[in-house]
PDB file of N, CA and C in Angstrom:
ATOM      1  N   UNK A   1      -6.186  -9.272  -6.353  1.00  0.00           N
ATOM      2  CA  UNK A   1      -5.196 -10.324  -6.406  1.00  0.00           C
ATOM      3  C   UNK A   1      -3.989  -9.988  -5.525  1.00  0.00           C
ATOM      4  N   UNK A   2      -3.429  -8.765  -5.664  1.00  0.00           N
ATOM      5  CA  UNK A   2      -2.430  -8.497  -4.751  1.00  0.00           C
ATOM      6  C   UNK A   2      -2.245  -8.567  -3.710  1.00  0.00           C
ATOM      7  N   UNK A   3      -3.473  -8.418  -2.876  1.00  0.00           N
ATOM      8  CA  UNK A   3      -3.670  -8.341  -1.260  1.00  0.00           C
ATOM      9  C   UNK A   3      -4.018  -9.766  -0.813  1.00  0.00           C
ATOM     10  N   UNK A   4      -4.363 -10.530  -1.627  1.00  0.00           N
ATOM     11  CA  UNK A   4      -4.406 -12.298  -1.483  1.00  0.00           C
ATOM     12  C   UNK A   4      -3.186 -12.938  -1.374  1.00  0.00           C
ATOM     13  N   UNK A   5      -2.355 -12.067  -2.198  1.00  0.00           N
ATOM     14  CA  UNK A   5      -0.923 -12.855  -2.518  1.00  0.00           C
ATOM     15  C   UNK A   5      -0.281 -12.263  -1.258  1.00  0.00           C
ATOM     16  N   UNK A   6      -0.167 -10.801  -0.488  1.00  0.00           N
ATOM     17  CA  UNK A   6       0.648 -10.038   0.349  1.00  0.00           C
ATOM     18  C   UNK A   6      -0.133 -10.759   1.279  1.00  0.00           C
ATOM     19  N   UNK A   7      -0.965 -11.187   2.096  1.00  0.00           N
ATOM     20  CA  UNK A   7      -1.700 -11.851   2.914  1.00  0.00           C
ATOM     21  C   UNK A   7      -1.820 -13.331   3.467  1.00  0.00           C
ATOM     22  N   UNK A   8      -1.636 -14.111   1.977  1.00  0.00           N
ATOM     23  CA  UNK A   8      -0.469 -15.508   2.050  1.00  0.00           C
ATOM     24  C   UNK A   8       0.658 -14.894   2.536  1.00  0.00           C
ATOM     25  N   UNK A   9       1.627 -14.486   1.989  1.00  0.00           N
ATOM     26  CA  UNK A   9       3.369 -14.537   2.291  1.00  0.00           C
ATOM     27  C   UNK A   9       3.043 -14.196   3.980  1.00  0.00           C
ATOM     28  N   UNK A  10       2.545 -13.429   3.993  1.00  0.00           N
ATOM     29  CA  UNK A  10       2.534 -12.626   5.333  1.00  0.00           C
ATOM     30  C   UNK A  10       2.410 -13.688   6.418  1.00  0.00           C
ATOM     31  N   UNK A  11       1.337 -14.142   5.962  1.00  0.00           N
ATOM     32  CA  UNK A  11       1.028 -15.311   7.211  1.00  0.00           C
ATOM     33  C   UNK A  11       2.574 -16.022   7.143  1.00  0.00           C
ATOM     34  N   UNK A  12       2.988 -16.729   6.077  1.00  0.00           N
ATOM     35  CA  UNK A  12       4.264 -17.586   6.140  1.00  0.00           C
ATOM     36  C   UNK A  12       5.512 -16.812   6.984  1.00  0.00           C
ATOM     37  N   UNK A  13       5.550 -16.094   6.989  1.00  0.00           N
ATOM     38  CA  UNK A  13       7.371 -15.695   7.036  1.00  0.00           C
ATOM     39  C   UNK A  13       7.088 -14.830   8.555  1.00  0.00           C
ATOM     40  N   UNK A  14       8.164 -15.098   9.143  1.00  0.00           N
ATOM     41  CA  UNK A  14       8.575 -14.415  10.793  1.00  0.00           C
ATOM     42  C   UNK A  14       8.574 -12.531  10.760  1.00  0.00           C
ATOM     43  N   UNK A  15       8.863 -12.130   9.701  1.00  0.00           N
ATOM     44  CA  UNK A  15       9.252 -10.500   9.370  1.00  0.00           C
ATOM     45  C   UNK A  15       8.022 -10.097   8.061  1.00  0.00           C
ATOM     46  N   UNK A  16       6.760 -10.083   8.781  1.00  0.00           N
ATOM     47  CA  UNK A  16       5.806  -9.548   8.090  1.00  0.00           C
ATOM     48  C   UNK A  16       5.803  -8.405   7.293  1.00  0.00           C
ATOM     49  N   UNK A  17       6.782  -7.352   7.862  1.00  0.00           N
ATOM     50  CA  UNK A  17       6.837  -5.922   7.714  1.00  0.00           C
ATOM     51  C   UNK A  17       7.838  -5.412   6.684  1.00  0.00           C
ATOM     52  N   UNK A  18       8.398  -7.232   6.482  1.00  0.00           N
ATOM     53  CA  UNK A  18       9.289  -6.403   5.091  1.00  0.00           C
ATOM     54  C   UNK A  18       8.875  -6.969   3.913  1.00  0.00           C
ATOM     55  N   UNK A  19       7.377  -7.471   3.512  1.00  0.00           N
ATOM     56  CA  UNK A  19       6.930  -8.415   2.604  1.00  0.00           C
ATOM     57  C   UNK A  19       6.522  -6.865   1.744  1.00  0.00           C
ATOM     58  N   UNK A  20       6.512  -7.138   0.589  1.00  0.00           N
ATOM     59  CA  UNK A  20       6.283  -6.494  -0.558  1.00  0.00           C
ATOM     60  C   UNK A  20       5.765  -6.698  -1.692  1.00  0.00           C
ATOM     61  N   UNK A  21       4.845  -6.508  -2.132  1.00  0.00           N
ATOM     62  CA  UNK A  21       4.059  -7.049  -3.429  1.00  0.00           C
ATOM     63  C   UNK A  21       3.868  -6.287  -4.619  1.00  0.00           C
ATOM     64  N   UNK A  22       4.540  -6.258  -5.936  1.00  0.00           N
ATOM     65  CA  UNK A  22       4.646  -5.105  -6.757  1.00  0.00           C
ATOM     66  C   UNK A  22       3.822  -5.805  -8.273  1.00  0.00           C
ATOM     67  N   UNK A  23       2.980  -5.038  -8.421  1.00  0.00           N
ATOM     68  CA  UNK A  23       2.199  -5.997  -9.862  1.00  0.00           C
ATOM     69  C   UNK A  23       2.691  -5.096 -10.557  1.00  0.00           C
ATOM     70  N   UNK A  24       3.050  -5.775 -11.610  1.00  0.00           N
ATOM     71  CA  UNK A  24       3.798  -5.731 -12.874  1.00  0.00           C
ATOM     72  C   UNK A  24       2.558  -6.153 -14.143  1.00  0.00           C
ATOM     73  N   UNK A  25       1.555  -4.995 -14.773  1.00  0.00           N
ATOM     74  CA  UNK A  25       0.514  -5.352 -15.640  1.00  0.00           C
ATOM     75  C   UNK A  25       1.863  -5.273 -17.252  1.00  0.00           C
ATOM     76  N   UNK A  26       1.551  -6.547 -17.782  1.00  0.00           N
ATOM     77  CA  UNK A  26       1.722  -6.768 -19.090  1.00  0.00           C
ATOM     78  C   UNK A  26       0.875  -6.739 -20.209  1.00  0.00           C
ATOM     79  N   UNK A  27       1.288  -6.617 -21.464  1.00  0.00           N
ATOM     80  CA  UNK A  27      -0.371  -6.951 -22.574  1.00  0.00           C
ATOM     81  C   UNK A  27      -0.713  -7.941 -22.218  1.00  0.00           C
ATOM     82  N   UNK A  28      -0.135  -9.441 -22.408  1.00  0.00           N
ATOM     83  CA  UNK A  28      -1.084 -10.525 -22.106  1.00  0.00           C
ATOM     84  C   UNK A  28      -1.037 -10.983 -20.423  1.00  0.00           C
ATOM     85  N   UNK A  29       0.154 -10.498 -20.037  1.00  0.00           N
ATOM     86  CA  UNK A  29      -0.271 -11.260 -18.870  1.00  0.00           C
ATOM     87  C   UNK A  29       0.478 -10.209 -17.320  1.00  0.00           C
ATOM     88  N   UNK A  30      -0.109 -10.486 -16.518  1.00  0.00           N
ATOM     89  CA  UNK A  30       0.283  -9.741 -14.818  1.00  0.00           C
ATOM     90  C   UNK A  30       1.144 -10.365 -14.272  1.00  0.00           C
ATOM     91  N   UNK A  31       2.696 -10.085 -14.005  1.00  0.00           N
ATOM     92  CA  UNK A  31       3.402 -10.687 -12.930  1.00  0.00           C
ATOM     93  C   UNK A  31       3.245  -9.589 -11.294  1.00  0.00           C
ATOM     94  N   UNK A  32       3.620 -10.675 -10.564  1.00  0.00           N
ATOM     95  CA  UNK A  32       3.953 -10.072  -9.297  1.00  0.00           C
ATOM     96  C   UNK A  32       4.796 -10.429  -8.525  1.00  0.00           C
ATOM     97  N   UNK A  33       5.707  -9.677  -8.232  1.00  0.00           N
ATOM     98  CA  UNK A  33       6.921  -9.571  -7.820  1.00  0.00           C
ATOM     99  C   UNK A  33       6.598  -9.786  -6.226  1.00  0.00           C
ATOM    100  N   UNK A  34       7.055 -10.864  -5.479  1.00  0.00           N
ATOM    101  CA  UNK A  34       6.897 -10.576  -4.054  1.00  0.00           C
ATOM    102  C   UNK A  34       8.294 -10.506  -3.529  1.00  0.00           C
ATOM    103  N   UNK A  35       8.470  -9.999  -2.582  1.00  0.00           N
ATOM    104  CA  UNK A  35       9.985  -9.299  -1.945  1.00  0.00           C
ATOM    105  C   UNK A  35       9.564  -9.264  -0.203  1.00  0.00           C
ATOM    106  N   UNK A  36      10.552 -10.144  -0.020  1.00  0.00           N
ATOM    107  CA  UNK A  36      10.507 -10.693   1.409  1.00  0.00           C
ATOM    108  C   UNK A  36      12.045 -10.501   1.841  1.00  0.00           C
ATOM    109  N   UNK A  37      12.097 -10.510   3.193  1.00  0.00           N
ATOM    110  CA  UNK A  37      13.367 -10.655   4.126  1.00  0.00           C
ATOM    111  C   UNK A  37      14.692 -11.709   3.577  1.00  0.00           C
ATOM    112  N   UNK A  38      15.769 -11.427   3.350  1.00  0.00           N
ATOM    113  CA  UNK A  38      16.735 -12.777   3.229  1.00  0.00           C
ATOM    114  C   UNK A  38      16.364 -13.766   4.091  1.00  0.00           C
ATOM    115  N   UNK A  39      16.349 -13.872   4.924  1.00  0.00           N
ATOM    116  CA  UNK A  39      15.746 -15.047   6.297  1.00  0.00           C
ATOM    117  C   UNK A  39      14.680 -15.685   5.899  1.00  0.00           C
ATOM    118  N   UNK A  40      13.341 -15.600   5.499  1.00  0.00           N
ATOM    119  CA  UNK A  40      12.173 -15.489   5.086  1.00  0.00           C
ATOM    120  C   UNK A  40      12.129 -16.196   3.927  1.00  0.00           C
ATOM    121  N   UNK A  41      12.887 -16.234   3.193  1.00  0.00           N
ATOM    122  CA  UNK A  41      13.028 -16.605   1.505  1.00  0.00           C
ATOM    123  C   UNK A  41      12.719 -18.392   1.560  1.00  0.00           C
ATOM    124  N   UNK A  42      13.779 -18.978   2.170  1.00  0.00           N
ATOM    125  CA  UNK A  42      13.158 -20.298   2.206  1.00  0.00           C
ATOM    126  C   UNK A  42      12.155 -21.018   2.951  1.00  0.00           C
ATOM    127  N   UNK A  43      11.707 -19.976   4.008  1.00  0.00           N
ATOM    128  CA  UNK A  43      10.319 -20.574   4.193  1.00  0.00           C
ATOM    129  C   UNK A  43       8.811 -20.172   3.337  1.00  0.00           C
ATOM    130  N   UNK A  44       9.024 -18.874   2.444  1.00  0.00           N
ATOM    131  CA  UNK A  44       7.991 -19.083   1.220  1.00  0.00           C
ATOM    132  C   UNK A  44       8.408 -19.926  -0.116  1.00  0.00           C
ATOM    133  N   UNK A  45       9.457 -20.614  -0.098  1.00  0.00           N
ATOM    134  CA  UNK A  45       9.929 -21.050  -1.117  1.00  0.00           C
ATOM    135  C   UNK A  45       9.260 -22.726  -0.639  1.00  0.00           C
ATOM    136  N   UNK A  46       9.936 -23.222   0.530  1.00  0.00           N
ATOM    137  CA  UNK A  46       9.093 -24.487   0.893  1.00  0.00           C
ATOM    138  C   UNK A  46      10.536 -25.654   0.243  1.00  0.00           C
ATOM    139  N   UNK A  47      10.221 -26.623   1.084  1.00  0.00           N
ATOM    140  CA  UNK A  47      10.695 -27.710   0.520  1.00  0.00           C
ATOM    141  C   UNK A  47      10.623 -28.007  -0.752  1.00  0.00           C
ATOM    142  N   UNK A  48      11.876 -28.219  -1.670  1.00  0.00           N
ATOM    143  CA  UNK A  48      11.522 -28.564  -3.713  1.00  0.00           C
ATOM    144  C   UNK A  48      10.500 -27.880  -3.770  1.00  0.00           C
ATOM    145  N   UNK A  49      10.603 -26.402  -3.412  1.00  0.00           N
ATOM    146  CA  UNK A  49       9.588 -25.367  -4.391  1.00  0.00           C
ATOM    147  C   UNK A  49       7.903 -25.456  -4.225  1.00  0.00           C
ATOM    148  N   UNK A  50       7.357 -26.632  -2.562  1.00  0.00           N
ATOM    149  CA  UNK A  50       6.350 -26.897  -2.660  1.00  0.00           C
ATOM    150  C   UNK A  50       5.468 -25.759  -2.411  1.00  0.00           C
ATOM    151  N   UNK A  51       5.668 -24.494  -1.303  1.00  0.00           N
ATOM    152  CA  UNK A  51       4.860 -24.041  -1.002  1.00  0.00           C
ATOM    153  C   UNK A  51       4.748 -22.772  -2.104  1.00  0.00           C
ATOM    154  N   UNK A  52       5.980 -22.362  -3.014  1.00  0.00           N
ATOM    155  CA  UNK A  52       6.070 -21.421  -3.932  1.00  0.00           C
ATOM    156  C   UNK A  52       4.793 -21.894  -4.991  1.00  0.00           C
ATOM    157  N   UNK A  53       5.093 -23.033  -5.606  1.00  0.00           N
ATOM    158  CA  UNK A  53       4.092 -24.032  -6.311  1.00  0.00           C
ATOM    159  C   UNK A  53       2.719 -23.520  -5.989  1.00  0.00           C
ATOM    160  N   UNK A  54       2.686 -23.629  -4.581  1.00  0.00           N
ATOM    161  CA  UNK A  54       1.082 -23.751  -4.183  1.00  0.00           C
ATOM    162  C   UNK A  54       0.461 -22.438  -4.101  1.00  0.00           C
ATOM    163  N   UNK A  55       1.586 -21.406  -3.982  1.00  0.00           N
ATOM    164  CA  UNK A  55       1.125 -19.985  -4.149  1.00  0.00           C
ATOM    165  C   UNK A  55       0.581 -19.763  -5.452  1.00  0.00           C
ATOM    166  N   UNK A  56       1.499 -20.167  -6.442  1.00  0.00           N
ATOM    167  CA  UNK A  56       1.055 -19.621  -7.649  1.00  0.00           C
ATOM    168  C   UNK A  56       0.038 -20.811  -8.167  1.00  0.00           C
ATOM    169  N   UNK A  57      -0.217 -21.896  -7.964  1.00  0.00           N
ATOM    170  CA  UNK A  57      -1.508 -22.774  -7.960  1.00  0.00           C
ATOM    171  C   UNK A  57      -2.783 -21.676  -7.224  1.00  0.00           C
ATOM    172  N   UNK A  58      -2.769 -21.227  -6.472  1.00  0.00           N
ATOM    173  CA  UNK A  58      -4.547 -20.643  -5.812  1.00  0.00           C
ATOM    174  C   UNK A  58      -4.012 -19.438  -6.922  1.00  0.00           C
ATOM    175  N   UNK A  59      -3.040 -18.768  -7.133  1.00  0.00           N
ATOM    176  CA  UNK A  59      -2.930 -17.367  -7.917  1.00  0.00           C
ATOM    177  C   UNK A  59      -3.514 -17.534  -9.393  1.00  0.00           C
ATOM    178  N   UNK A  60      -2.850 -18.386  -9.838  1.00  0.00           N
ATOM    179  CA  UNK A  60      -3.701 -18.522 -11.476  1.00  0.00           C
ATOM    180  C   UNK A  60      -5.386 -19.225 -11.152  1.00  0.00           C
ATOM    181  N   UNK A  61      -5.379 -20.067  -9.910  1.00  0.00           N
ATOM    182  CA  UNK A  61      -7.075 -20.726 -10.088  1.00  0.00           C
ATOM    183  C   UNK A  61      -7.972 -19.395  -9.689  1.00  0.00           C
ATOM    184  N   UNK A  62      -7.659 -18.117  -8.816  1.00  0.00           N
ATOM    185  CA  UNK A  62      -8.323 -16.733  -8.666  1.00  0.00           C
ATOM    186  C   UNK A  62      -8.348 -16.240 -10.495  1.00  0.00           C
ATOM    187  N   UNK A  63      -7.203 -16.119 -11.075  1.00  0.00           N
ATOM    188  CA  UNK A  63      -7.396 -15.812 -12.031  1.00  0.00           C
ATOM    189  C   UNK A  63      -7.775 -16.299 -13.273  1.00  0.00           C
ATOM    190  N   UNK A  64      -8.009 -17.477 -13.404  1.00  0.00           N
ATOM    191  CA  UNK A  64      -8.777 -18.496 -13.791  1.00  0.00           C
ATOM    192  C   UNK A  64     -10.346 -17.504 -14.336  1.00  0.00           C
ATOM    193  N   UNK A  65     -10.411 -16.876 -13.379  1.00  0.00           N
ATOM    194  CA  UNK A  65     -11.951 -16.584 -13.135  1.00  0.00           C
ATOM    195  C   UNK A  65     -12.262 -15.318 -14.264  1.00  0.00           C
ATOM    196  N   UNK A  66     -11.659 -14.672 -14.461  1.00  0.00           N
ATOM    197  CA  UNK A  66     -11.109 -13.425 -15.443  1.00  0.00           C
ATOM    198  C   UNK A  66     -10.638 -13.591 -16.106  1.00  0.00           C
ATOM    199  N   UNK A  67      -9.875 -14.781 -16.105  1.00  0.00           N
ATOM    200  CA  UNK A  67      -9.220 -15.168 -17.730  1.00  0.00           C
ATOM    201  C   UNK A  67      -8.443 -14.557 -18.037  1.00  0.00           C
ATOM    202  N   UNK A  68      -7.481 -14.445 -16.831  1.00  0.00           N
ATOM    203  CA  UNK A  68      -6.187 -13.530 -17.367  1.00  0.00           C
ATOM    204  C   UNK A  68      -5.054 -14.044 -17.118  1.00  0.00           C
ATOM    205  N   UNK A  69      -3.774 -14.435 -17.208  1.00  0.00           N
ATOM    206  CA  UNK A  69      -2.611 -14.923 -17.099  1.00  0.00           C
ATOM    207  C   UNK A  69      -1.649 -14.040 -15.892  1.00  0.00           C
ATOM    208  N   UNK A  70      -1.322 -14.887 -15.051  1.00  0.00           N
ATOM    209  CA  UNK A  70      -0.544 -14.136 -13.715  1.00  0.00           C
ATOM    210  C   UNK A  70       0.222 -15.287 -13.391  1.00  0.00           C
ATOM    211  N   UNK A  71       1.892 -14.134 -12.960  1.00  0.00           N
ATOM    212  CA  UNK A  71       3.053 -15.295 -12.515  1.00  0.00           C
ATOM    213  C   UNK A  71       3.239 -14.775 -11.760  1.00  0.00           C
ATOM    214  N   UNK A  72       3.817 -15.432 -10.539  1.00  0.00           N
ATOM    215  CA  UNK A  72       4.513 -14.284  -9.419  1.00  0.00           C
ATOM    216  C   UNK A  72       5.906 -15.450  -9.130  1.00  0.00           C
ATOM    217  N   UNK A  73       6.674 -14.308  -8.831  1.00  0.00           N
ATOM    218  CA  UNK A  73       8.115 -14.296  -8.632  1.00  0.00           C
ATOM    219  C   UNK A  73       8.387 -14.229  -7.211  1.00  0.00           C
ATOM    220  N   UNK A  74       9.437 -14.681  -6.707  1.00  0.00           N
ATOM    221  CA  UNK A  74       9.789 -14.539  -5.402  1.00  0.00           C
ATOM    222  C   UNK A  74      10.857 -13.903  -5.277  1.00  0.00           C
ATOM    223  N   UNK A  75      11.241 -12.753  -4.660  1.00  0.00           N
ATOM    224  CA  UNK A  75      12.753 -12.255  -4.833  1.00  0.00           C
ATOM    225  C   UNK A  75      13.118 -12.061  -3.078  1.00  0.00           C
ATOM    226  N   UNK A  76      14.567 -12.149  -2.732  1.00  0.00           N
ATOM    227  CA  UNK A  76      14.806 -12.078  -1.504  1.00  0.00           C
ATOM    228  C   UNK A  76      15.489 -10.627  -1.409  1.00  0.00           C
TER     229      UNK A  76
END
């Protein structure tokens, strides 16, 4: 899951090299922290939150599959 999520952002944002992906395992559920460039922030964020949305839309339908609960966060 992690390298799906670091592999999206990556493609999006101009400063590939400062993208960061930190999973955070919980009892019920996995967050992941992604950490990108200040510059960078509103183009994974997207217009009204669309492309953030759509990240974590393919992230829970992968995990869908395992039946496990995953959020990811965006931090600048």
């Amino acid at each position: 899951m992690k390298p799906m999520i670091e592999y999206l952002v990556k493609e999006l944002v101009d400063e590939p090299e400062h993208v960061t992906v930190t999973e955070i395992p919980g009892e019920e559920s996995t967050t992941y922290e992604v950490h990108v460039a200040p510059g960078d922030l509103g183009k994974v964020i997207g217009k009204q939150g669309r492309i953030a949305n759509a990240l974590r839309t393919v992230t829970k339908a992968v995990a869908m599959k395992s039946k496990k609960k995953v959020y990811v966060e965006i931090i600048a």
